[in-house]
C-alpha atoms as a PDB file:
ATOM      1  CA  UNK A   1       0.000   0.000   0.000  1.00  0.00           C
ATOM      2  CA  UNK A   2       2.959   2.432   0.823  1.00  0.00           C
ATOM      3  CA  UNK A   3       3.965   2.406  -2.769  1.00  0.00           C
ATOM      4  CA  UNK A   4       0.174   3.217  -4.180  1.00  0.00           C
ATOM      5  CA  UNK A   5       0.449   7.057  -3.035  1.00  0.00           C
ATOM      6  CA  UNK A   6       3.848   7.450  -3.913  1.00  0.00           C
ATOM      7  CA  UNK A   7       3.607   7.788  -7.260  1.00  0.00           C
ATOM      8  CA  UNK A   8       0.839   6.850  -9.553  1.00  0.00           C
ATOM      9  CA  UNK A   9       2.587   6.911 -12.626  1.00  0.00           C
ATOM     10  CA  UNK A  10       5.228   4.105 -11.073  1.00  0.00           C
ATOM     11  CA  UNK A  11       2.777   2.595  -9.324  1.00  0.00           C
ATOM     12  CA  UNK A  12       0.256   1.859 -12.443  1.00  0.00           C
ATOM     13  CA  UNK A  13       3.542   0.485 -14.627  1.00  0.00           C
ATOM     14  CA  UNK A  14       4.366  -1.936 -11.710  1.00  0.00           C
ATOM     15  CA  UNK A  15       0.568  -3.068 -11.313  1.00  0.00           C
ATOM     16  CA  UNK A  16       0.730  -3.253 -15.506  1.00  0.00           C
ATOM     17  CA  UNK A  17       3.888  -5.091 -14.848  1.00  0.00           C
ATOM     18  CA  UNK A  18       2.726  -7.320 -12.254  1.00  0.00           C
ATOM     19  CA  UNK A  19      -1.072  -7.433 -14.695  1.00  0.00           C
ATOM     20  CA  UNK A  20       1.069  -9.262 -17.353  1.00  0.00           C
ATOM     21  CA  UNK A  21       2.720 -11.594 -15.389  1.00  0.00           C
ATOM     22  CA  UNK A  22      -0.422 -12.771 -13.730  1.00  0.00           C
ATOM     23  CA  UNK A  23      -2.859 -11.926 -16.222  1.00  0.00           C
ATOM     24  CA  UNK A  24      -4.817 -15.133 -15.404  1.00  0.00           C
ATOM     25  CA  UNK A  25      -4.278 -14.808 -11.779  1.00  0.00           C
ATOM     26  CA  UNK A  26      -7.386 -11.986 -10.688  1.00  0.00           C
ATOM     27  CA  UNK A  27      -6.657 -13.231  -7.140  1.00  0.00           C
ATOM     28  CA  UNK A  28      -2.935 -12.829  -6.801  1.00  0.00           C
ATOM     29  CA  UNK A  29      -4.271  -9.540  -7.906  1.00  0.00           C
ATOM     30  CA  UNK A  30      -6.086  -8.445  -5.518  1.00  0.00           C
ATOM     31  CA  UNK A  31      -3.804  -9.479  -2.824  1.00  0.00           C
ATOM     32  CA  UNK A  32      -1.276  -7.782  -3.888  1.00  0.00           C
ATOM     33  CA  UNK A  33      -3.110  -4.707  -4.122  1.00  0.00           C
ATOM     34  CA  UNK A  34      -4.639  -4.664  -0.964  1.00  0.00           C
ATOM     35  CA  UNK A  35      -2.351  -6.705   1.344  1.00  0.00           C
ATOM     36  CA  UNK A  36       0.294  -7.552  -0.958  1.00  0.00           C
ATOM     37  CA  UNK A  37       2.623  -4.009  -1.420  1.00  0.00           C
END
């Protein structure tokens, strides 16, 4: 969570980053988004 209001620019190129590695995984997702980072 720490790195979501750092910078949103960064932050939306990781989750993108993150989006294509786990495409299929919606969960993994999720967690990482809200308990994950």
């Amino acid at each position: 969570i720490g790195m979501q209001p750092q910078t949103p620019t960064e932050k939306k190129g990781t989750l993108k980053n993150r989006r294509g590695g786990k495409g299929e995984r919606r969960e993994g997702e999720k967690e990482e988004r809200g308990g994950g980072d």
